[in-house]
Protein backbone atom coordinates (compact mmCIF):
# COMPACT_ATOMS: atom_id res chain seq x y z
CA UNK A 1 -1.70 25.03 -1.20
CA UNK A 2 0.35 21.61 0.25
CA UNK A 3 1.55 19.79 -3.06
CA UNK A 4 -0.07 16.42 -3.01
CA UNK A 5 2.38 13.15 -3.23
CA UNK A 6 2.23 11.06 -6.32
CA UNK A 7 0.38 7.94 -6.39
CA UNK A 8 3.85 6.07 -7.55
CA UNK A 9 6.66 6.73 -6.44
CA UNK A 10 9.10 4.30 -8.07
CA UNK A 11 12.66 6.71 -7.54
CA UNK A 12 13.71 3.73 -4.90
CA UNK A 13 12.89 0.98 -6.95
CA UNK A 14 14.47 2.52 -10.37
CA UNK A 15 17.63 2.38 -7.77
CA UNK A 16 17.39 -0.65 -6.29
CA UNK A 17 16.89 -2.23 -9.95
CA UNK A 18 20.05 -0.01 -11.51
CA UNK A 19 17.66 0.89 -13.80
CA UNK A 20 16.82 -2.59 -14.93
CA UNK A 21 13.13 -1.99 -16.38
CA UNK A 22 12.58 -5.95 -16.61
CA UNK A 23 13.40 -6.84 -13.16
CA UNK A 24 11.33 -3.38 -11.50
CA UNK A 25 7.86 -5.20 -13.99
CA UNK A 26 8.54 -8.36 -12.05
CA UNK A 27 8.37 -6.45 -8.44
CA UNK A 28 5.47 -4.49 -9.37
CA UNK A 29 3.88 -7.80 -10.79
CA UNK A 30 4.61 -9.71 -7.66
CA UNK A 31 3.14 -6.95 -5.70
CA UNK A 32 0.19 -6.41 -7.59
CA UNK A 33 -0.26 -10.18 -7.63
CA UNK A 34 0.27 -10.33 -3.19
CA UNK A 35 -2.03 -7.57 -2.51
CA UNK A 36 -5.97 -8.74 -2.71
CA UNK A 37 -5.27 -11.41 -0.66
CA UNK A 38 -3.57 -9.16 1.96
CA UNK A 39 -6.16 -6.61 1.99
CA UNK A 40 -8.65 -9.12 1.90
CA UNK A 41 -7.09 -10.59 4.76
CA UNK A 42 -7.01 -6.83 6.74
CA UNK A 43 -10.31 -6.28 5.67
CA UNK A 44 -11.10 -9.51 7.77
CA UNK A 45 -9.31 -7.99 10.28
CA UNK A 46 -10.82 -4.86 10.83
CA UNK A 47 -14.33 -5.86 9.94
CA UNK A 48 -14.00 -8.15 13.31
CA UNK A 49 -12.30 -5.93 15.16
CA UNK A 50 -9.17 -7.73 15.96
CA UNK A 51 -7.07 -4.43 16.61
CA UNK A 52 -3.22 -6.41 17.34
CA UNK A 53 -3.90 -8.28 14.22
CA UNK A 54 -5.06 -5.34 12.01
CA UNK A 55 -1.44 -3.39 13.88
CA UNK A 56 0.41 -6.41 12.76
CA UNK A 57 -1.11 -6.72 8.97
CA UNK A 58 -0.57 -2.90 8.45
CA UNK A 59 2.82 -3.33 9.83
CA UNK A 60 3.48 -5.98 7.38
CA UNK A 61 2.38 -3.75 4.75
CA UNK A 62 4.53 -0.95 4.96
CA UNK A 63 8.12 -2.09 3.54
CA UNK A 64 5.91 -2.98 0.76
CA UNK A 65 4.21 -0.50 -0.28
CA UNK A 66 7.14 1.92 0.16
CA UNK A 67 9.35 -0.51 -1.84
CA UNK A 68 7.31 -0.02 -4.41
CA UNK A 69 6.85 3.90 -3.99
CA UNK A 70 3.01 4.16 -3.06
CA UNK A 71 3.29 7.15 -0.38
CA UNK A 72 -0.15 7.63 -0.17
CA UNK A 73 -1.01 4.04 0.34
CA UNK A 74 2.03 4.13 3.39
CA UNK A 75 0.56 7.13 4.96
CA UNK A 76 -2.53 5.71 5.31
CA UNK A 77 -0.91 2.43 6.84
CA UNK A 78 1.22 3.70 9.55
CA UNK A 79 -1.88 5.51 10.09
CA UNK A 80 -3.74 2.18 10.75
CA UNK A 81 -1.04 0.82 12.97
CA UNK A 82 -1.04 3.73 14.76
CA UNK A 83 -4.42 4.00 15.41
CA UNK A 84 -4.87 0.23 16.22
CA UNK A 85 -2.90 0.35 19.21
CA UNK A 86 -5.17 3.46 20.56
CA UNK A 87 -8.29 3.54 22.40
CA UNK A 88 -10.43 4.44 19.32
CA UNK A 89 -9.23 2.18 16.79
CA UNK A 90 -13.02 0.93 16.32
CA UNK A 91 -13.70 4.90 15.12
CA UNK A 92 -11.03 5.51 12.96
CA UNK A 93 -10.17 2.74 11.27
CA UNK A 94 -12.87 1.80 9.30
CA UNK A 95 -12.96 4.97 8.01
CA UNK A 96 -9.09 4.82 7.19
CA UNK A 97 -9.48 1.40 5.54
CA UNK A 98 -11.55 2.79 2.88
CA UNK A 99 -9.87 5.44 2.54
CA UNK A 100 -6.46 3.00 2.39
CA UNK A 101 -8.54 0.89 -0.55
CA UNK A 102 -9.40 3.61 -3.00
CA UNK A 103 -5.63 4.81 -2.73
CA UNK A 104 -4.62 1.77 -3.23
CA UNK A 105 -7.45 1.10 -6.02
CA UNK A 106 -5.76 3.97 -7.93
CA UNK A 107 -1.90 2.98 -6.93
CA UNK A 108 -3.01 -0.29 -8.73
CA UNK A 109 -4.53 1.31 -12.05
CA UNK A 110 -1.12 3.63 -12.21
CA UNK A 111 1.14 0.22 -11.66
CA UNK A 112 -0.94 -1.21 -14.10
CA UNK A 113 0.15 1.65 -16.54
CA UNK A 114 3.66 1.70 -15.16
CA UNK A 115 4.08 -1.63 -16.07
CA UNK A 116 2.72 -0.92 -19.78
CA UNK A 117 5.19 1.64 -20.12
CA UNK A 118 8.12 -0.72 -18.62
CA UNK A 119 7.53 -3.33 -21.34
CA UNK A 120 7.58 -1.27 -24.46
């Protein structure tokens, strides 16, 4: 059986921070505050099938989300650039786009707890 990757990953940011508990709450806030509007604006995207824009967005995406530590969330990202430069972008990706939001729905909820634990 293939072990599954965590949600949240934060072994990068713990590094970049040196440990610094405040400053990783105030990355995780930021990005937690950035990224309804940005899926909002990919949902947009995808919805009207504008398949450069939906490559760019997703492209955007990724040093985010793996700044943070969401591997699942990146997976499904470079998946969605991939697949929006390829012929059947309008099969895929709408598929992969819910499939990006309720990873990303439960990234969220564990960010939300990792952010309890960083201020206690």
């Amino acid at each position: 059986m293939e072990k599954q990757a965590p949600i949240v990953d934060l072994i990068f940011l713990r590094e970049f921070c040196h440990g610094n508990e405040q400053k990783m709450a105030v990355y995780i806030q930021t990005f937690m505050a950035s990224l309804p509007a940005q899926f909002e604006e990919l949902r947009s995207a995808v919805s009207s099938k504008q398949w450069p824009l939906v490559k760019s967005m997703a492209h955007t995406l990724k040093p985010q989300v793996s700044f943070i530590g969401l591997p699942g969330v990146l997976a499904l990202v470079e998946k969605i650039e991939e697949d929006a430069q390829g012929d059947h972008a309008e099969q895929t990706i709408p598929d992969l786009f819910v499939e990006l939001e309720t990873v990303a729905r439960k990234a969220l909820l564990t960010l939300a707890q990792t952010l309890v634990t960083l201020s206690n």
